[in-house]
Protein backbone atom coordinates (compact mmCIF):
# COMPACT_ATOMS: atom_id res chain seq x y z
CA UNK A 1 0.00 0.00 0.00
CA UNK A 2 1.23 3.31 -0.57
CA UNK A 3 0.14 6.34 0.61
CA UNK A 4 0.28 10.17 -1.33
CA UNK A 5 0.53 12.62 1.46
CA UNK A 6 -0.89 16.56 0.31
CA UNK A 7 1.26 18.65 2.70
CA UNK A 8 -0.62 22.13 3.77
CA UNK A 9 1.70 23.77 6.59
CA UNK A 10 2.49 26.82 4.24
CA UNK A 11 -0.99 27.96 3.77
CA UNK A 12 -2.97 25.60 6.75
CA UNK A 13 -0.39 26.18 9.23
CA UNK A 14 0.97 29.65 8.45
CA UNK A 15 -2.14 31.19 8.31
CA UNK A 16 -2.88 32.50 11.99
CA UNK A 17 0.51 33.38 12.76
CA UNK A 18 1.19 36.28 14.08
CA UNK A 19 4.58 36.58 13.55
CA UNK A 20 5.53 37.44 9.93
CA UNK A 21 7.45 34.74 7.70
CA UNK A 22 9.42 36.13 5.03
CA UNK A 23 8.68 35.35 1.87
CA UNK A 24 12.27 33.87 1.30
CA UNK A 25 11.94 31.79 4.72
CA UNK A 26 8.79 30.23 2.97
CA UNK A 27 10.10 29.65 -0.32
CA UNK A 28 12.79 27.67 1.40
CA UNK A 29 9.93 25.74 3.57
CA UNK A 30 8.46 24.87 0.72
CA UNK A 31 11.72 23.30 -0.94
CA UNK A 32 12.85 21.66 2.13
CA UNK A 33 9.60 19.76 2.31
CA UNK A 34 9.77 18.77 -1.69
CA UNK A 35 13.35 17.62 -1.10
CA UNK A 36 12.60 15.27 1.56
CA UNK A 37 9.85 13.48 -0.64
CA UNK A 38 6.40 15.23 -0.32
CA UNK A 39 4.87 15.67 -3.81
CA UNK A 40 1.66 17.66 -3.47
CA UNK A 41 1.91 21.15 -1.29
CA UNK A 42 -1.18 23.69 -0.80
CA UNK A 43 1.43 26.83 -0.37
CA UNK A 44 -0.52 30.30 0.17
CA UNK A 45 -4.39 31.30 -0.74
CA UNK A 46 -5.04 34.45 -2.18
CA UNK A 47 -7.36 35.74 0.29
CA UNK A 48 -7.29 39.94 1.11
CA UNK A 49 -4.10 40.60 3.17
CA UNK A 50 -6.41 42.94 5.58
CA UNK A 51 -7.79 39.86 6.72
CA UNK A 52 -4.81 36.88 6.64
CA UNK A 53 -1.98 39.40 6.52
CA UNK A 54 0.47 36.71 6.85
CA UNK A 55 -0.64 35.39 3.37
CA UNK A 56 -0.72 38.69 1.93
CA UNK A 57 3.05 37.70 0.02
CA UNK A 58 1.22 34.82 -2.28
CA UNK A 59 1.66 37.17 -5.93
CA UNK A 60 5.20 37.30 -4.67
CA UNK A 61 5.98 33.93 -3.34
CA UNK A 62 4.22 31.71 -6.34
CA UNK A 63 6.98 33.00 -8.78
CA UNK A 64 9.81 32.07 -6.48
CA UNK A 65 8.17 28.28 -5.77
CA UNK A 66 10.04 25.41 -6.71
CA UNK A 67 7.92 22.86 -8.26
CA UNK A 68 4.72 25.07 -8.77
CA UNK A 69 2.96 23.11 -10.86
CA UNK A 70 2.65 20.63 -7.70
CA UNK A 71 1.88 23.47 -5.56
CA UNK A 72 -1.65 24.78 -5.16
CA UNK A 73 -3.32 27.74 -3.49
CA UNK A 74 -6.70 28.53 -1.91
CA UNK A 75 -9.16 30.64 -3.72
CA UNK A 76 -11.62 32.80 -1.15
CA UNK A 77 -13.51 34.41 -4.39
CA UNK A 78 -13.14 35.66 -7.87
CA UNK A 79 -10.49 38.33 -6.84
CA UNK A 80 -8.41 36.03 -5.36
CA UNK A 81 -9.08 33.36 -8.09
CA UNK A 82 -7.81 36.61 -10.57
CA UNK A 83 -4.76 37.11 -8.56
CA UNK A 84 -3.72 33.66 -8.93
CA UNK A 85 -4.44 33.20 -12.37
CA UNK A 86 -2.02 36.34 -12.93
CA UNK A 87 0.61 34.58 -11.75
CA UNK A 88 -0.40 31.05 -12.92
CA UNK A 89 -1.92 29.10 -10.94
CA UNK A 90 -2.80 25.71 -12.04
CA UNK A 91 -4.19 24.47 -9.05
CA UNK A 92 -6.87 25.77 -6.76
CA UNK A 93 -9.13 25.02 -3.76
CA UNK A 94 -12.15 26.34 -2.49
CA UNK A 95 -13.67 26.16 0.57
CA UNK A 96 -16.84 25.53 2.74
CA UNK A 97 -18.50 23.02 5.10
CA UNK A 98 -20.98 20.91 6.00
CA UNK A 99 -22.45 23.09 8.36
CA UNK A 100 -24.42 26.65 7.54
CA UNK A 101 -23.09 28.06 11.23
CA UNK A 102 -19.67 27.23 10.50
CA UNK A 103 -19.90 28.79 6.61
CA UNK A 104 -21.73 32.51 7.94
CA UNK A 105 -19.06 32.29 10.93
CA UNK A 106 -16.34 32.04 8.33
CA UNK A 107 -17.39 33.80 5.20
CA UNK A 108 -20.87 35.44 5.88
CA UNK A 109 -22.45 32.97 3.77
CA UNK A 110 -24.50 30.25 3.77
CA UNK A 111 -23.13 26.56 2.25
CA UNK A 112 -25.44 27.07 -0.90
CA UNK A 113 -24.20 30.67 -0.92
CA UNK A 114 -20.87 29.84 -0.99
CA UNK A 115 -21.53 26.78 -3.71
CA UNK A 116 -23.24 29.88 -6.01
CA UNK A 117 -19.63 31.30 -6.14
CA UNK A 118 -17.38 28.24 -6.10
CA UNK A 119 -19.62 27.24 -9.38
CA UNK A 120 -19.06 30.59 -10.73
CA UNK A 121 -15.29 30.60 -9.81
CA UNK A 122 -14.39 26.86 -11.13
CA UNK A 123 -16.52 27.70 -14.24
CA UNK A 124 -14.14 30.73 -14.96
CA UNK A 125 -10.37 28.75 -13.87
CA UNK A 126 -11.99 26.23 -16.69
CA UNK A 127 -11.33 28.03 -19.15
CA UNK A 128 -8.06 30.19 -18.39
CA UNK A 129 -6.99 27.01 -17.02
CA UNK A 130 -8.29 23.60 -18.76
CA UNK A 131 -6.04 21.34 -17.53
CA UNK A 132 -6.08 22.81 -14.01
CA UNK A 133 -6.87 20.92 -10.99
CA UNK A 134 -9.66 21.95 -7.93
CA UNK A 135 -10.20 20.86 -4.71
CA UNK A 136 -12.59 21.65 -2.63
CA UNK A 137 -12.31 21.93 1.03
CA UNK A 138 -15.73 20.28 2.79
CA UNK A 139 -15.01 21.08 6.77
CA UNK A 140 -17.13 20.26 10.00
CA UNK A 141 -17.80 17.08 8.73
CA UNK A 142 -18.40 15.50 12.36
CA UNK A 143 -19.34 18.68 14.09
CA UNK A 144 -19.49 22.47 13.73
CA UNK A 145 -18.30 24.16 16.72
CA UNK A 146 -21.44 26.28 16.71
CA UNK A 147 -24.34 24.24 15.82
CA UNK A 148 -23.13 20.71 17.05
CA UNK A 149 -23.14 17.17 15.23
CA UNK A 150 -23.08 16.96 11.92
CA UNK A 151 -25.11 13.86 10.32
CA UNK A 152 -23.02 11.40 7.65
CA UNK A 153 -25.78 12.38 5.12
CA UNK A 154 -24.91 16.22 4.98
CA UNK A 155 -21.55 15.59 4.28
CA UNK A 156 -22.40 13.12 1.30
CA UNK A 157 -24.60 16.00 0.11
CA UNK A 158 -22.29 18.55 -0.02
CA UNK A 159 -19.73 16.66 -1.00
CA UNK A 160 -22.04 15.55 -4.15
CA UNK A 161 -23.09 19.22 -4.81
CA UNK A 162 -19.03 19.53 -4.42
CA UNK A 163 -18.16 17.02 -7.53
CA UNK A 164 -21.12 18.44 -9.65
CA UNK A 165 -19.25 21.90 -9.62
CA UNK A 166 -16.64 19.79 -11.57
CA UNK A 167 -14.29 19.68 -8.52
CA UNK A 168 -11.24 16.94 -9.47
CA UNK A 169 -11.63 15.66 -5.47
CA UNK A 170 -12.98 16.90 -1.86
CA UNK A 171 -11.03 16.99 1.26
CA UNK A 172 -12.93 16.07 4.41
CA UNK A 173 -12.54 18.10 7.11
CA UNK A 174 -12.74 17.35 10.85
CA UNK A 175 -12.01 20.77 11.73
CA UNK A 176 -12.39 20.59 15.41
CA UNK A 177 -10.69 17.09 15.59
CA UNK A 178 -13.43 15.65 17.89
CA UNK A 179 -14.26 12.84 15.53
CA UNK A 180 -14.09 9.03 16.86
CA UNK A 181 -12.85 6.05 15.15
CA UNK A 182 -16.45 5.06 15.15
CA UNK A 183 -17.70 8.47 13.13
CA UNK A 184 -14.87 8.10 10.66
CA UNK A 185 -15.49 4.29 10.22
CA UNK A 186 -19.30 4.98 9.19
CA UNK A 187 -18.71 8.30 7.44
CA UNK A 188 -15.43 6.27 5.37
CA UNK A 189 -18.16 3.41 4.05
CA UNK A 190 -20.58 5.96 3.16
CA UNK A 191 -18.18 8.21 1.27
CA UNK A 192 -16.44 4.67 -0.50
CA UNK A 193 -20.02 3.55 -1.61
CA UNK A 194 -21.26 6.89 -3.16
CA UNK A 195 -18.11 8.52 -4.52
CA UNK A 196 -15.37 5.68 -4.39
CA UNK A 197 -12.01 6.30 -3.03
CA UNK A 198 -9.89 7.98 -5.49
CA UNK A 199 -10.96 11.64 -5.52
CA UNK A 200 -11.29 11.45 -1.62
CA UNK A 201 -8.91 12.90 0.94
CA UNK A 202 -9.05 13.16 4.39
CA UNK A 203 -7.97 16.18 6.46
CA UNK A 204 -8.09 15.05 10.09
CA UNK A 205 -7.45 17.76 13.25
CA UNK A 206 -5.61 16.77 16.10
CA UNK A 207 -7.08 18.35 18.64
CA UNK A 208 -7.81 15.49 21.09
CA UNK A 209 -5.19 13.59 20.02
CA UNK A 210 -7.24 11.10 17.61
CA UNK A 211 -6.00 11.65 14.21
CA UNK A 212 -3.91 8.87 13.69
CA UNK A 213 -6.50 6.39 14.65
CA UNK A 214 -8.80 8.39 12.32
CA UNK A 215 -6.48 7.73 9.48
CA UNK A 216 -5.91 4.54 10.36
CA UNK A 217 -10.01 3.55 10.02
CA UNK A 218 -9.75 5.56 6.83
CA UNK A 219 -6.98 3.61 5.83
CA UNK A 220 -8.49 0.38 6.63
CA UNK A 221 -11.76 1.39 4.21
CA UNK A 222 -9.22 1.84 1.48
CA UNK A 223 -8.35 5.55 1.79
CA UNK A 224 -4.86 6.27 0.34
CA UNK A 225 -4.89 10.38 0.71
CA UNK A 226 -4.48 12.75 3.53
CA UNK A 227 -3.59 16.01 4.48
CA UNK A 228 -0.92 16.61 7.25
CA UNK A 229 0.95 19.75 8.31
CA UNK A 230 4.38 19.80 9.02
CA UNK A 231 5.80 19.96 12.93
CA UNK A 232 1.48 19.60 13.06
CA UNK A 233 1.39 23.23 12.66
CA UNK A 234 -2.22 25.30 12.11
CA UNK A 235 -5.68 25.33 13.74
CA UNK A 236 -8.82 27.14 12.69
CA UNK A 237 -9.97 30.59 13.66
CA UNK A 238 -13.06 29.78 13.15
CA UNK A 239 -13.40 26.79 15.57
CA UNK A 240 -11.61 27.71 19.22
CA UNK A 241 -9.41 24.91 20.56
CA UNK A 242 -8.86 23.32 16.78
CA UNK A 243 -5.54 22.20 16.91
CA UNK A 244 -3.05 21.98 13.78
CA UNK A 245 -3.79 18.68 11.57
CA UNK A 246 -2.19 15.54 12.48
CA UNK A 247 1.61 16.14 12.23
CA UNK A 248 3.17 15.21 8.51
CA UNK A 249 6.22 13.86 10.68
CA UNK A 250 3.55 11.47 12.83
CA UNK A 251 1.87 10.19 10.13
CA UNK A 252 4.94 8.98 7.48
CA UNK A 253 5.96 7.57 10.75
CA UNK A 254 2.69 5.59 11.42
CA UNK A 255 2.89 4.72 7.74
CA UNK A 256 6.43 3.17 7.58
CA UNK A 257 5.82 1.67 10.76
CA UNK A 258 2.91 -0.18 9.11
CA UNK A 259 4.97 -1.25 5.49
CA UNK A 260 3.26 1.43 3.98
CA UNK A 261 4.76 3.50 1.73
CA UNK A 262 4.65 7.44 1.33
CA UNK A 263 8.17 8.23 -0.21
CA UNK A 264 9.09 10.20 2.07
CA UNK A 265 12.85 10.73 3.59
CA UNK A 266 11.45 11.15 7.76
CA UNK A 267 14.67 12.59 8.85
CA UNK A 268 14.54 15.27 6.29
CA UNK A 269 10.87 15.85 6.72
CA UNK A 270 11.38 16.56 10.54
CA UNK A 271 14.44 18.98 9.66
CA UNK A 272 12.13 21.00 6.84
CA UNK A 273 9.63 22.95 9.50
CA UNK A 274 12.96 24.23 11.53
CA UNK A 275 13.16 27.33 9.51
CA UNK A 276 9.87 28.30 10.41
CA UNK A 277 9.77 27.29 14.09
CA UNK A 278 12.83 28.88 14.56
CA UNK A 279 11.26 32.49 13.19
CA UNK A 280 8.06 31.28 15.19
CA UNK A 281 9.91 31.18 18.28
CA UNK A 282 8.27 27.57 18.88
CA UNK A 283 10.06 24.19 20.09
CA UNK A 284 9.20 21.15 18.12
CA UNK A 285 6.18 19.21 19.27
CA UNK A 286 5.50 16.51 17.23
CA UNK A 287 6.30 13.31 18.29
CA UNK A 288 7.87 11.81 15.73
CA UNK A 289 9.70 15.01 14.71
CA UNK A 290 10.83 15.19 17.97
CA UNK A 291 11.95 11.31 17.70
CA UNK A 292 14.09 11.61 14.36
CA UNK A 293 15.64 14.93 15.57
CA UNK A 294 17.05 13.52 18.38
CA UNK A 295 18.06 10.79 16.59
CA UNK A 296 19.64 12.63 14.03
CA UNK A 297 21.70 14.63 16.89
CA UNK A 298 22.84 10.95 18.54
CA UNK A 299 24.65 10.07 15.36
């Protein structure tokens, strides 16, 4: 079995940092985490600077990417989606959730609001883009940290209102990382028997310290793509508590543990984030990162 691992620290992560990251000292995040093996990275979104100012840089930092064409960015709206075109783009996402709450909370609108402009928005990167790629983002898909539990049949209908925008896959959220092995065992069947298992991933939280047994049940459905963040940076401002996803370090770990693959070099992976913990001012947390640094010190 082999894994593919989509690695969102430099948008996911990044985003609610207060302290500024250069635009260099990203570029070079983003190439540390290509040379140690990840393939697919979600680097920036092109929302308004007034509101993530430490993603205000992404015009600047696309053209200095390594690998762009594997890179992709978030989209908020049709400015941002012109923005990125400008500087070509080939790969968006857009965002919004299973739960109303969570969507007006987030961008004052409602989910079939925001599906209005994400149809509007993939219709025009169609054609300036035909061979582009889009993602979209389906979050809260357990619970919505204003309105509660989410039912298995909201996400399937988003997530099929989702792929009829043309979306090339959707990325299931559990923003708040409160979902069980239990919830992602019954959500994973449901997903695998409406929409199969290719143009799924799964973006688990770690905020109780349950997303590696979430992947796992994913996993064991047939699931082969996740999100992580590097050093498990990130959270949500829009759900209090959310932690960062699970860790990209933590999960290759888990994987090779298990014989699978992910083609990734761990000891490189857990060196990648320094750069940016280092201008952060934060230790390493992350288990395994903390594992193969050490390790990497003793030899």
């Amino acid at each position: 079995m082999k894994v593919q691992i989509t690695e969102v620290a430099p948008r996911d992560g990044l985003q609610n940092e207060k302290a500024p990251i250069s635009t260099s000292a990203k570029a070079q995040f983003i190439s540390r985490l290509f040379a140690s093996g990840i393939v697919s990275v979600e680097a920036t979104s092109f929302v308004s600077p007034k509101w993530v100012p430490q993603l205000g840089d992404a015009a600047e930092l696309w053209p200095t990417l390594p690998h762009s064409d594997r890179c992709s960015a978030l989209v908020p709206n049709m400015k941002g989606l012109e923005r990125a075109l400008s500087v070509g783009v080939g790969r968006i996402a857009v965002f919004t959730a299973a739960s109303d709450a969570f969507t007006q909370h987030n961008i004052n609108q409602s989910v079939d609001e925001s599906l209005v402009a994400f149809g509007e928005m993939i219709a025009a990167f169609r054609v300036a883009r035909p061979q582009g790629h889009v993602r979209g983002y389906l979050s809260t898909i357990f619970e919505c940290p204003y309105s509660g539990a989410v039912s298995p049949a909201r996400v399937i209908e988003v997530a099929g209102k989702l792929f009829a925008l043309g979306v090339d896959e959707v990325s299931l959220g559990d923003t708040t990382g409160v979902g069980s092995t239990v919830e992602t065992r019954t959500l994973a069947r449901l997903v695998a028997a409406e929409f199969g298992i290719d143009r799924i991933v799964w973006h688990f939280h770690d905020t109780h310290g349950g997303a590696i047994a979430n992947v796992a049940e994913a996993m064991a459905a047939g699931f082969t793509r996740f999100d992580s963040s590097a050093a498990g940076l990130g959270g949500c401002p829009y759900a209090p508590g959310a932690a960062g996803n699970v860790a990209t370090e933590d999960l290759v770990y888990f994987c090779h543990r298990n014989g699978i693959e992910t083609g990734i070099d761990l000891n490189a992976l857990a060196r990648a984030s320094l750069v940016v913990l280092d201008l952060l001012g934060r230790s390493v947390t992350a288990k395994a990162q903390l594992a193969a640094l050490a390790a990497c010190d003793s030899t």
